[in-house]
PDB file of N, CA and C in Angstrom:
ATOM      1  N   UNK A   1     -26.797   0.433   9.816  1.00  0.00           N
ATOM      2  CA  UNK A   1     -25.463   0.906  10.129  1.00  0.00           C
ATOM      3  C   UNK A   1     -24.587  -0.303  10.492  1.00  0.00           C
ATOM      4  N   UNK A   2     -23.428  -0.441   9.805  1.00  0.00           N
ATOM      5  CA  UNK A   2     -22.298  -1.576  10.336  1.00  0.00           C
ATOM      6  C   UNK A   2     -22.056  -1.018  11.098  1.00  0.00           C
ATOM      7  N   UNK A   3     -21.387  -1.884  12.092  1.00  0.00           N
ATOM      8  CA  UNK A   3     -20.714  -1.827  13.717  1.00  0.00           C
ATOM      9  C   UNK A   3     -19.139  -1.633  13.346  1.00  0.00           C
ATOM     10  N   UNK A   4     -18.563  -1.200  14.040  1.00  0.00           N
ATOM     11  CA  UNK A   4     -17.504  -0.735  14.186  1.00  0.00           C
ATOM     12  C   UNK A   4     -16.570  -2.233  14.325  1.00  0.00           C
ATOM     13  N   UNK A   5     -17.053  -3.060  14.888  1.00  0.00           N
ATOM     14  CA  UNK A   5     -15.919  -3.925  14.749  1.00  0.00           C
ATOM     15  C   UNK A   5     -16.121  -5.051  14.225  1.00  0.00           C
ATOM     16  N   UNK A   6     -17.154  -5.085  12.321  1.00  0.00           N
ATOM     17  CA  UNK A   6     -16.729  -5.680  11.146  1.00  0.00           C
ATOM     18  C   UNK A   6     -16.073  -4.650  10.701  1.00  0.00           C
ATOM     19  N   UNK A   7     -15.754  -3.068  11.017  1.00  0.00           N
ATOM     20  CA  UNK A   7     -14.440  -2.700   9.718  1.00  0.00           C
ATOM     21  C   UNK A   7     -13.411  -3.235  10.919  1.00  0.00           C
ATOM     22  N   UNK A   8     -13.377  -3.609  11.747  1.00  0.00           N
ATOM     23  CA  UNK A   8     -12.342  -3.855  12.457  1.00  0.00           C
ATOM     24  C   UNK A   8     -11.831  -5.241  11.869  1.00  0.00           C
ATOM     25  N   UNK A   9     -12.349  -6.442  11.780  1.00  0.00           N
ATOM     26  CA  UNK A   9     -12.413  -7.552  11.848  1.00  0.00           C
ATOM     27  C   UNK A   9     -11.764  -7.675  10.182  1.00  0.00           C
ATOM     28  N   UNK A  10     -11.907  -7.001   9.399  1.00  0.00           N
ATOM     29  CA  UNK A  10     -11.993  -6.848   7.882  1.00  0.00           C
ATOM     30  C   UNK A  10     -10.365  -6.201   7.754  1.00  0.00           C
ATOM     31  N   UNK A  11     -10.342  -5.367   8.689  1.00  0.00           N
ATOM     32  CA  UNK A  11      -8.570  -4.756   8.612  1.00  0.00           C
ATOM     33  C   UNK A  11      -8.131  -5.322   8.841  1.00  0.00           C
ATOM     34  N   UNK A  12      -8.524  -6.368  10.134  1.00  0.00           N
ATOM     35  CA  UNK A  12      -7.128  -7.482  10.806  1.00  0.00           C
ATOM     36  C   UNK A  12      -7.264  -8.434  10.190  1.00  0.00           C
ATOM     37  N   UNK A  13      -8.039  -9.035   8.835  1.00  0.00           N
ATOM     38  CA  UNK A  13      -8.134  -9.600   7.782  1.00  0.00           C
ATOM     39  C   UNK A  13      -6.478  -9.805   6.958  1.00  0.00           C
ATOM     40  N   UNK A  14      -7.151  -8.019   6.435  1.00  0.00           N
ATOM     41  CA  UNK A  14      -6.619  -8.073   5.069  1.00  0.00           C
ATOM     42  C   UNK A  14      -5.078  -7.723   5.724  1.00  0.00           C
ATOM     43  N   UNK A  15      -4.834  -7.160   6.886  1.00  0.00           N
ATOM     44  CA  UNK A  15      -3.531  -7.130   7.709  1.00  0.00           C
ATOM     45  C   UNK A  15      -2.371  -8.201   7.633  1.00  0.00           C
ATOM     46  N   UNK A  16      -3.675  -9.336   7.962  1.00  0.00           N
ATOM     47  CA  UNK A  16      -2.898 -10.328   8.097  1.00  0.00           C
ATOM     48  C   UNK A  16      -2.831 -11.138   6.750  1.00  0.00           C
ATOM     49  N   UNK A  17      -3.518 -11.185   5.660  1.00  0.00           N
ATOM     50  CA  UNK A  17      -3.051 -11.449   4.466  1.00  0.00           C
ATOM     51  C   UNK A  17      -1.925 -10.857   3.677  1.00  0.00           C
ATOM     52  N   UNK A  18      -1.444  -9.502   4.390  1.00  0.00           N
ATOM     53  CA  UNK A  18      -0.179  -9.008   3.981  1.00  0.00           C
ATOM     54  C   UNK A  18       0.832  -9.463   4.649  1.00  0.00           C
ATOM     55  N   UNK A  19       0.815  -9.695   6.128  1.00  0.00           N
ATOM     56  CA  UNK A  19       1.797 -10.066   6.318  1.00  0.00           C
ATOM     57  C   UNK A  19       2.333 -11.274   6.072  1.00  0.00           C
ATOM     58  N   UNK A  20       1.556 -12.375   6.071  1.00  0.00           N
ATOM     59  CA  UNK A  20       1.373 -13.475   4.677  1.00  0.00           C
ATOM     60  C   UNK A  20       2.240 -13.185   3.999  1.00  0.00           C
ATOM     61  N   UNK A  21       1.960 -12.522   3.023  1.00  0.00           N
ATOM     62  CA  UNK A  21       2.598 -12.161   1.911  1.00  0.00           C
ATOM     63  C   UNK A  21       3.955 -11.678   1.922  1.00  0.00           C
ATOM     64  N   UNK A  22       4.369 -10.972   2.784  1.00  0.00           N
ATOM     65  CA  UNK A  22       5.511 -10.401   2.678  1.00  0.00           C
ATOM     66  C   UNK A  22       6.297 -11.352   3.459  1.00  0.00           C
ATOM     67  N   UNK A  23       5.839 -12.283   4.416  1.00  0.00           N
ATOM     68  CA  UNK A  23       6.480 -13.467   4.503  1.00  0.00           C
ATOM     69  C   UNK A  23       6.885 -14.657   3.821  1.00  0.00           C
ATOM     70  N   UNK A  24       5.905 -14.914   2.954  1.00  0.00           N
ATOM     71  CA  UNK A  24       6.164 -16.373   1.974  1.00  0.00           C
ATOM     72  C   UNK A  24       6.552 -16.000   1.210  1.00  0.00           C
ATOM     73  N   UNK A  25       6.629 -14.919   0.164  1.00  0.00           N
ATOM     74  CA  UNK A  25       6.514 -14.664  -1.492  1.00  0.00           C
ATOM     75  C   UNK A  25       8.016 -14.072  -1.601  1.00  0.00           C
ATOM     76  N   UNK A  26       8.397 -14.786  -2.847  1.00  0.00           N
ATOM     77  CA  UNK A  26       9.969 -14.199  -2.829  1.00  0.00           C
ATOM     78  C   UNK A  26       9.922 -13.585  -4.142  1.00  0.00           C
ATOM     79  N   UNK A  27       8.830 -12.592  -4.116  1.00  0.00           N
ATOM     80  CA  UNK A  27       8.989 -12.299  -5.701  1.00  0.00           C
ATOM     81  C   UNK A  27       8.577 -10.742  -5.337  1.00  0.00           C
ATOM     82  N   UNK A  28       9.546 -10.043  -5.707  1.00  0.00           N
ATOM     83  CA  UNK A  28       9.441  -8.876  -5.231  1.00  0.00           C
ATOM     84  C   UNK A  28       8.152  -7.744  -5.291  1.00  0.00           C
ATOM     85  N   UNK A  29       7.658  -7.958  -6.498  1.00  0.00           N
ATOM     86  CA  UNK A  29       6.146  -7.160  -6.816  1.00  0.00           C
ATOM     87  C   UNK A  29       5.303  -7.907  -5.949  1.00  0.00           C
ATOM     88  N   UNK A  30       4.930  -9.168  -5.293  1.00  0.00           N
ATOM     89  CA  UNK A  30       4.241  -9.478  -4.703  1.00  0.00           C
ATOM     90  C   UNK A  30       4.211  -8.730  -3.421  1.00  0.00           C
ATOM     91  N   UNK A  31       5.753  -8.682  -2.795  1.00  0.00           N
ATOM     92  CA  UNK A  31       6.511  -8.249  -1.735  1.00  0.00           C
ATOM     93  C   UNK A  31       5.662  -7.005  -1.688  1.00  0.00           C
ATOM     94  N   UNK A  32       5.753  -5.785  -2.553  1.00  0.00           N
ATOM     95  CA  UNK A  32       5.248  -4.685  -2.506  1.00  0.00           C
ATOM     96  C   UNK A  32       3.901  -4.585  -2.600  1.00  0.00           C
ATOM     97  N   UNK A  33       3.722  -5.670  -3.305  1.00  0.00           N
ATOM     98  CA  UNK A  33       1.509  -5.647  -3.450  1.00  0.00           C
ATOM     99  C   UNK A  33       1.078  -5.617  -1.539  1.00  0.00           C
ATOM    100  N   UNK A  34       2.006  -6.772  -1.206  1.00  0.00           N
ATOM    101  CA  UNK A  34       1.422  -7.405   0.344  1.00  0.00           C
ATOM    102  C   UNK A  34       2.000  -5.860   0.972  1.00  0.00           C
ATOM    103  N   UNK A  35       3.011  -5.311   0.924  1.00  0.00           N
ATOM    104  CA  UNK A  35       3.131  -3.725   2.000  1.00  0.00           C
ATOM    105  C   UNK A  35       2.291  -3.018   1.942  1.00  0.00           C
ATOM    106  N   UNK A  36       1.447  -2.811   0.389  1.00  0.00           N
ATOM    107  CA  UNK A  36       0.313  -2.227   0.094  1.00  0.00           C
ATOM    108  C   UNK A  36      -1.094  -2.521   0.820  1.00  0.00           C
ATOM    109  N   UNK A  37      -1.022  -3.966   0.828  1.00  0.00           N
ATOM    110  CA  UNK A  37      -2.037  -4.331   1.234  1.00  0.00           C
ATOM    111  C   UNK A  37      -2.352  -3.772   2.826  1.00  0.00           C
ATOM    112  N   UNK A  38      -1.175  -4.128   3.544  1.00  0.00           N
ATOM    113  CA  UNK A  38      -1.125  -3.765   4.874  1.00  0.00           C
ATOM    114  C   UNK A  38      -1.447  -2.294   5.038  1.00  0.00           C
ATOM    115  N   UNK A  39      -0.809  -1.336   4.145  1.00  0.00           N
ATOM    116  CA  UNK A  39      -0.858  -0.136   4.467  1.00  0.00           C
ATOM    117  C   UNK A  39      -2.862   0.627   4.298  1.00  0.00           C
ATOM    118  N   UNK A  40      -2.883  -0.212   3.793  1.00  0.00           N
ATOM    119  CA  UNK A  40      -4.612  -0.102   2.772  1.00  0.00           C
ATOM    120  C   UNK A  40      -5.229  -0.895   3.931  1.00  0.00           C
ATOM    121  N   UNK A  41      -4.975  -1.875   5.132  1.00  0.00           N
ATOM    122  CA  UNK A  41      -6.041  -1.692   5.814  1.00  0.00           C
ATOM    123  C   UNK A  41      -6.008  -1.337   7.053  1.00  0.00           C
ATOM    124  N   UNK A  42      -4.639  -0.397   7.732  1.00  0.00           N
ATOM    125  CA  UNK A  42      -4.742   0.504   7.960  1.00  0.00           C
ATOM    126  C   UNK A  42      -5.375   1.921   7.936  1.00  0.00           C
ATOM    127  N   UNK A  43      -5.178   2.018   6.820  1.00  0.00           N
ATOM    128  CA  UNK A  43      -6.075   3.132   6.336  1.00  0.00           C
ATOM    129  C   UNK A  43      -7.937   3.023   6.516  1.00  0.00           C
ATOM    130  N   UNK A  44      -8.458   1.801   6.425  1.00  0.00           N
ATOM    131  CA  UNK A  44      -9.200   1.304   6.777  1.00  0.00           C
ATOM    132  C   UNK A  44      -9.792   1.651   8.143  1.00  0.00           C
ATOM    133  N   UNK A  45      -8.815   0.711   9.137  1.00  0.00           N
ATOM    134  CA  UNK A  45      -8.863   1.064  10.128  1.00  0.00           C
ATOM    135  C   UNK A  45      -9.076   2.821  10.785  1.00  0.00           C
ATOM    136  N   UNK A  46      -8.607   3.567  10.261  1.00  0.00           N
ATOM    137  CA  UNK A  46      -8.319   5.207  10.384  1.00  0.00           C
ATOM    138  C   UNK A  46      -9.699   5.811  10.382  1.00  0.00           C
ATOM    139  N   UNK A  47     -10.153   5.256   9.258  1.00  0.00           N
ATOM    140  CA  UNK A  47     -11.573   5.721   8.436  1.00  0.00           C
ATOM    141  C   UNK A  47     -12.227   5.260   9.562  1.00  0.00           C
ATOM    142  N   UNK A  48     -12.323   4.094   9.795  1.00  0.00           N
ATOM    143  CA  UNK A  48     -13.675   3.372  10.639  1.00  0.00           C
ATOM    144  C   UNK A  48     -13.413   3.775  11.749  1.00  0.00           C
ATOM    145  N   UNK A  49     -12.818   4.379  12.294  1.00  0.00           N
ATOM    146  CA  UNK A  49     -12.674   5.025  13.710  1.00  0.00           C
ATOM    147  C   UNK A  49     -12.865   6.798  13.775  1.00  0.00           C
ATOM    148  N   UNK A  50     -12.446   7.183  13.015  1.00  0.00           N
ATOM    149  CA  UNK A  50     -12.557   8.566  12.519  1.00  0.00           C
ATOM    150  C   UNK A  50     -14.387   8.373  12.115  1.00  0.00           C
ATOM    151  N   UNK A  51     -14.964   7.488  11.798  1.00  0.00           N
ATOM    152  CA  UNK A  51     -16.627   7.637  11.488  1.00  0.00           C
ATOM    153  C   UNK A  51     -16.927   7.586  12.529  1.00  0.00           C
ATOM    154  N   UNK A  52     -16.550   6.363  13.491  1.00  0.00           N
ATOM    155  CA  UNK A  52     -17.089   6.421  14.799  1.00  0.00           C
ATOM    156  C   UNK A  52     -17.096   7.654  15.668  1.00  0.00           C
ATOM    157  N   UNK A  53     -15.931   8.266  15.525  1.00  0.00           N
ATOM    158  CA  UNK A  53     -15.650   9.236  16.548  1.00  0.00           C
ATOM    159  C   UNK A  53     -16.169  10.488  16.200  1.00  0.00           C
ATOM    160  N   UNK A  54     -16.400  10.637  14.902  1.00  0.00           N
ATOM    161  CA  UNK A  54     -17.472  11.735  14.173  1.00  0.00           C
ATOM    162  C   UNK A  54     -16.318  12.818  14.183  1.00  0.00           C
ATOM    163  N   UNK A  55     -15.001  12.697  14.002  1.00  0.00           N
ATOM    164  CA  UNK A  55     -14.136  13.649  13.286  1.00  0.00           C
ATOM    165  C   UNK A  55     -12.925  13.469  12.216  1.00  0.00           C
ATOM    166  N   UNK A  56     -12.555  14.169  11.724  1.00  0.00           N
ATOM    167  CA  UNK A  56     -11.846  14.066  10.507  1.00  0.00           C
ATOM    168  C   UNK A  56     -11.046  13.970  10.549  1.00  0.00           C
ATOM    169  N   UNK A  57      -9.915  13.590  11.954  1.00  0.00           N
ATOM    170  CA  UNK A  57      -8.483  13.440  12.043  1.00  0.00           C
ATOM    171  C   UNK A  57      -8.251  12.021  11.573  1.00  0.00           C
ATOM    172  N   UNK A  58      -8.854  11.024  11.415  1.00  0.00           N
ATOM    173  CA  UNK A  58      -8.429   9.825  10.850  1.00  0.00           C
ATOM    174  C   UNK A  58      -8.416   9.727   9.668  1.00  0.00           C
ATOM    175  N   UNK A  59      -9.217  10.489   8.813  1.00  0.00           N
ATOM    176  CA  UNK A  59      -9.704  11.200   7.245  1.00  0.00           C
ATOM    177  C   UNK A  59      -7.917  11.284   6.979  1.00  0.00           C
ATOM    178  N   UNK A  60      -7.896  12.429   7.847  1.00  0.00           N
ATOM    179  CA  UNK A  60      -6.257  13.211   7.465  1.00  0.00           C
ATOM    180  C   UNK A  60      -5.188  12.298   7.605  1.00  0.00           C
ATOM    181  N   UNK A  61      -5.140  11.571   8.642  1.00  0.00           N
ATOM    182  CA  UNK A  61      -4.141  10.686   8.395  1.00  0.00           C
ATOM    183  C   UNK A  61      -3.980   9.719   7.286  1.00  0.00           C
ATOM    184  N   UNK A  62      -4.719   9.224   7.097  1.00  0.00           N
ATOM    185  CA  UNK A  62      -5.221   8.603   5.897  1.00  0.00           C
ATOM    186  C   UNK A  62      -4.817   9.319   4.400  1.00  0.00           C
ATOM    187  N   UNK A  63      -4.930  10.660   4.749  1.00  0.00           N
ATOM    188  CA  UNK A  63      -4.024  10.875   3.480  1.00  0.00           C
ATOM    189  C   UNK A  63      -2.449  10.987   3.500  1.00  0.00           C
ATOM    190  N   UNK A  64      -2.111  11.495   4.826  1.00  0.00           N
ATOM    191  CA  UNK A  64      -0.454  11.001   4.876  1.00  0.00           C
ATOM    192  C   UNK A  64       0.053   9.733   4.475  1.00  0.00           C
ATOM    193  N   UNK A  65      -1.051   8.716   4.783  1.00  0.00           N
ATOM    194  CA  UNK A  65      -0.614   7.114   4.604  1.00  0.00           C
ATOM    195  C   UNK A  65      -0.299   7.071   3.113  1.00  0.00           C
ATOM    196  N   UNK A  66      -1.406   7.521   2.648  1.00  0.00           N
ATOM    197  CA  UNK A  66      -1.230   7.414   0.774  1.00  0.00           C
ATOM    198  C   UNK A  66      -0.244   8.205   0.175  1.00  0.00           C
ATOM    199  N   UNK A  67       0.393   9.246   1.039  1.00  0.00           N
ATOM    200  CA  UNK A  67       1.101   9.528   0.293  1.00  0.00           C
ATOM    201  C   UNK A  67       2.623   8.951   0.572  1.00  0.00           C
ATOM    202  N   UNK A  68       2.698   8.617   1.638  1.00  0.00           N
ATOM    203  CA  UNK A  68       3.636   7.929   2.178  1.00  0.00           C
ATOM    204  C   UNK A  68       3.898   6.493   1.006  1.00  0.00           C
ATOM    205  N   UNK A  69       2.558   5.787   1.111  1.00  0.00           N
ATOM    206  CA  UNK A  69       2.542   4.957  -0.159  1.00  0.00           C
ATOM    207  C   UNK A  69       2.707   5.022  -1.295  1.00  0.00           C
ATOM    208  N   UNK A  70       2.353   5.740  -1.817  1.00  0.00           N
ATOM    209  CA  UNK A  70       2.465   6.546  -3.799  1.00  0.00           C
ATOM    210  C   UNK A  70       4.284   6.753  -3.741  1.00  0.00           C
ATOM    211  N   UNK A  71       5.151   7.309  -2.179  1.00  0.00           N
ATOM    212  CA  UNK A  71       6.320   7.067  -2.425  1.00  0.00           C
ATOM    213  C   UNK A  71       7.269   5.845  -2.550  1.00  0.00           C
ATOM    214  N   UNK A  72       7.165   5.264  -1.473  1.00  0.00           N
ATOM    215  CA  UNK A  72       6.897   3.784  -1.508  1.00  0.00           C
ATOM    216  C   UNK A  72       6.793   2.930  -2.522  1.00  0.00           C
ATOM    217  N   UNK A  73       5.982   2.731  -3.586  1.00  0.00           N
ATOM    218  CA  UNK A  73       5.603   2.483  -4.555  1.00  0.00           C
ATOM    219  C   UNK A  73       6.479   2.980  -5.835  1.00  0.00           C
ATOM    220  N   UNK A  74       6.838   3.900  -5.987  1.00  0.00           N
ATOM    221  CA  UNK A  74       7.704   4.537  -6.730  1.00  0.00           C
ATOM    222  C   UNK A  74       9.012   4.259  -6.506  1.00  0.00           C
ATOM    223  N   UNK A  75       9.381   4.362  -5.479  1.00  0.00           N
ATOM    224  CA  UNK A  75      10.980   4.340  -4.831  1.00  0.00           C
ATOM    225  C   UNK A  75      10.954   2.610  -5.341  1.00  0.00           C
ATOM    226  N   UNK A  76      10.174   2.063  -4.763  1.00  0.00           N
ATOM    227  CA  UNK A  76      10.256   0.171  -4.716  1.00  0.00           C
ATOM    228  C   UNK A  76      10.106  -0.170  -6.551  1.00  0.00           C
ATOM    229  N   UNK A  77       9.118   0.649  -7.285  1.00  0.00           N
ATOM    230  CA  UNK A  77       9.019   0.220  -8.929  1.00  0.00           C
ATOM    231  C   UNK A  77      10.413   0.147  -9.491  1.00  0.00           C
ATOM    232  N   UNK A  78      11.008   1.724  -8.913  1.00  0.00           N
ATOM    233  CA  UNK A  78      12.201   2.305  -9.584  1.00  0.00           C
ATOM    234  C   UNK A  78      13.585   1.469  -9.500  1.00  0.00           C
ATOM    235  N   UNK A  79      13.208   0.631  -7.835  1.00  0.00           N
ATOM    236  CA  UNK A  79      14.365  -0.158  -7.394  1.00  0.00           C
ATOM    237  C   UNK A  79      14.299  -1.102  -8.317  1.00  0.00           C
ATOM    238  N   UNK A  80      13.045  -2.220  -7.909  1.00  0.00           N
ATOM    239  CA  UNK A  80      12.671  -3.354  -8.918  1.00  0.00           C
ATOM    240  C   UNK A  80      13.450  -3.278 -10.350  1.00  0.00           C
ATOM    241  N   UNK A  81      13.187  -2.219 -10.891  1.00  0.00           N
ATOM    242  CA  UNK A  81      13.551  -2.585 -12.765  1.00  0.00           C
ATOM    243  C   UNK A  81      15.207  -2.102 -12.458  1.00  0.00           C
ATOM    244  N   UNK A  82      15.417  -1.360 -11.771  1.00  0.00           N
ATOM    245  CA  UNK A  82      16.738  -1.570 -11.907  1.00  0.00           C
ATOM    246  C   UNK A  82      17.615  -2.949 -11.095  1.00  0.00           C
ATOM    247  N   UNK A  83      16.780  -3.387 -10.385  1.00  0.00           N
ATOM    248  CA  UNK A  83      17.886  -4.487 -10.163  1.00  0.00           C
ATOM    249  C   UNK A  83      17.478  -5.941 -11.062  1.00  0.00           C
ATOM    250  N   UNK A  84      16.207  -5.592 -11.698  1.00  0.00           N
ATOM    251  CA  UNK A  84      16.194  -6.441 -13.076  1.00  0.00           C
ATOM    252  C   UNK A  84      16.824  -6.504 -14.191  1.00  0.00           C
ATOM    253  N   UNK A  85      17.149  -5.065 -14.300  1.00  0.00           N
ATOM    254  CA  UNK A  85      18.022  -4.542 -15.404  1.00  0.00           C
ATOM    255  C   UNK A  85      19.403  -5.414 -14.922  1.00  0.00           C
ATOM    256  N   UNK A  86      19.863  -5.352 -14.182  1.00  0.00           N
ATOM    257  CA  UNK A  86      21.260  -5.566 -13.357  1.00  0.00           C
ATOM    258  C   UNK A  86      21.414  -7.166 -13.236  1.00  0.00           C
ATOM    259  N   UNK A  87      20.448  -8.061 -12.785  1.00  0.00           N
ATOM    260  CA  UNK A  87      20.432  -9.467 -12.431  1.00  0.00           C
ATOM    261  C   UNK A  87      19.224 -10.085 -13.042  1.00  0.00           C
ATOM    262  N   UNK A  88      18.424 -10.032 -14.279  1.00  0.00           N
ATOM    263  CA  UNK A  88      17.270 -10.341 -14.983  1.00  0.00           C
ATOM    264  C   UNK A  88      16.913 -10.918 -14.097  1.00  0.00           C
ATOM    265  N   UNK A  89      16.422 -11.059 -12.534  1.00  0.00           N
ATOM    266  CA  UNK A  89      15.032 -11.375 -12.033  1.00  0.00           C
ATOM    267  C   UNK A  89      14.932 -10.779 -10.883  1.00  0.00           C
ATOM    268  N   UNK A  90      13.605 -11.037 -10.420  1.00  0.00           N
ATOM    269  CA  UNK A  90      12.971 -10.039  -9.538  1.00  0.00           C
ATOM    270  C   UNK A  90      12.740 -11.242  -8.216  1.00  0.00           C
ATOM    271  N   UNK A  91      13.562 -11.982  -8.330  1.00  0.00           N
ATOM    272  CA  UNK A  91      13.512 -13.064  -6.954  1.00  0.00           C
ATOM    273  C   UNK A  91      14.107 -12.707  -6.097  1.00  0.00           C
ATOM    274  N   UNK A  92      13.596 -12.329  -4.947  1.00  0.00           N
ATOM    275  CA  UNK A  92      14.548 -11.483  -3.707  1.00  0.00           C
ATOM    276  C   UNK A  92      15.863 -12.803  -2.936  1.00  0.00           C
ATOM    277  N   UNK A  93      15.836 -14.509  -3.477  1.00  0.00           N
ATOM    278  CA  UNK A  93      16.665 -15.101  -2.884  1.00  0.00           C
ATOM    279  C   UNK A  93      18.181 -14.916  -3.857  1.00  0.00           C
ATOM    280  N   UNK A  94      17.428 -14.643  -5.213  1.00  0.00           N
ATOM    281  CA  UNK A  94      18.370 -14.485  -6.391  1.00  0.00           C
ATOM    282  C   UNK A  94      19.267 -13.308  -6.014  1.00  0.00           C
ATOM    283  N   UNK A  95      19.131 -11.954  -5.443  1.00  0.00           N
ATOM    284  CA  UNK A  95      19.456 -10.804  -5.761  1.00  0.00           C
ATOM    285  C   UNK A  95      20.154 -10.590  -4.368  1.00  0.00           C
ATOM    286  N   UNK A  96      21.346 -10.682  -5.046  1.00  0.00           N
ATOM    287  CA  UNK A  96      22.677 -10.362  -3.623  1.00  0.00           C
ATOM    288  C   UNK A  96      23.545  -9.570  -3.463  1.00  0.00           C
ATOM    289  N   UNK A  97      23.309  -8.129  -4.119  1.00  0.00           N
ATOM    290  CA  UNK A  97      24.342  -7.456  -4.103  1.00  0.00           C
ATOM    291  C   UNK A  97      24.468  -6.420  -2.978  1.00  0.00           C
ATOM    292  N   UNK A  98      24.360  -6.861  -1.897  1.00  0.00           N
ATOM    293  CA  UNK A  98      25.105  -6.620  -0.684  1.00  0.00           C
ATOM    294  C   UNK A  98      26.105  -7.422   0.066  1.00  0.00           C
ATOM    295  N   UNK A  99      26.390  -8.738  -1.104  1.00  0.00           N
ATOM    296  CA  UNK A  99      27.379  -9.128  -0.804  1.00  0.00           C
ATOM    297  C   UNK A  99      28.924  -9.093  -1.316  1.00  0.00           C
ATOM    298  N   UNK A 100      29.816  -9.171  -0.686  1.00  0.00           N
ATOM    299  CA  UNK A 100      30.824  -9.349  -1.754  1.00  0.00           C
ATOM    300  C   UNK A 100      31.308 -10.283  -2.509  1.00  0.00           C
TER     301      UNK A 100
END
């Protein structure tokens, strides 16, 4: 049986490789890979505590997360190509139209 705190150690891993990511990378699909990432070891986290605790409320949350994500993901694809369509690139220093 793994111990409870390598899935711990493994979330605040891959946690912190997202936030990495969503810090350095100015390229917007990366941007969204690294939110993913974060949100995925969360979910992680949920699971490995929900085993420990021997009930299924972390199970369940865990599916709110994904779906929360699958929107996320969609809303952010849908943004992406349209502001590619609009300014041919997906460089978040390039893309300024919140300015005047």
């Amino acid at each position: 049986m793994v111990p409870l705190s390598y899935y711990l150690l493994l979330s605040a891993v891959l946690f912190s490789i997202g936030v990495v990511g969503v810090l350095t990378r100015r390229n917007a699909i990366i941007i969204f890979m690294s939110i993913e990432l974060m949100l995925n070891s969360v979910n992680l986290t949920l699971v490995a505590f929900s085993a420990y605790m021997g009930t299924a409320t972390g199970q369940m949350f865990v599916f709110f997360v994904l779906t929360v994500a699958a929107a996320e993901a969609a809303i952010g694809l849908a943004i992406i190509i349209a502001l590619y369509r609009n300014k041919m690139s997906i460089n978040i220093d390039e893309i300024n139209i919140m300015k005047w």
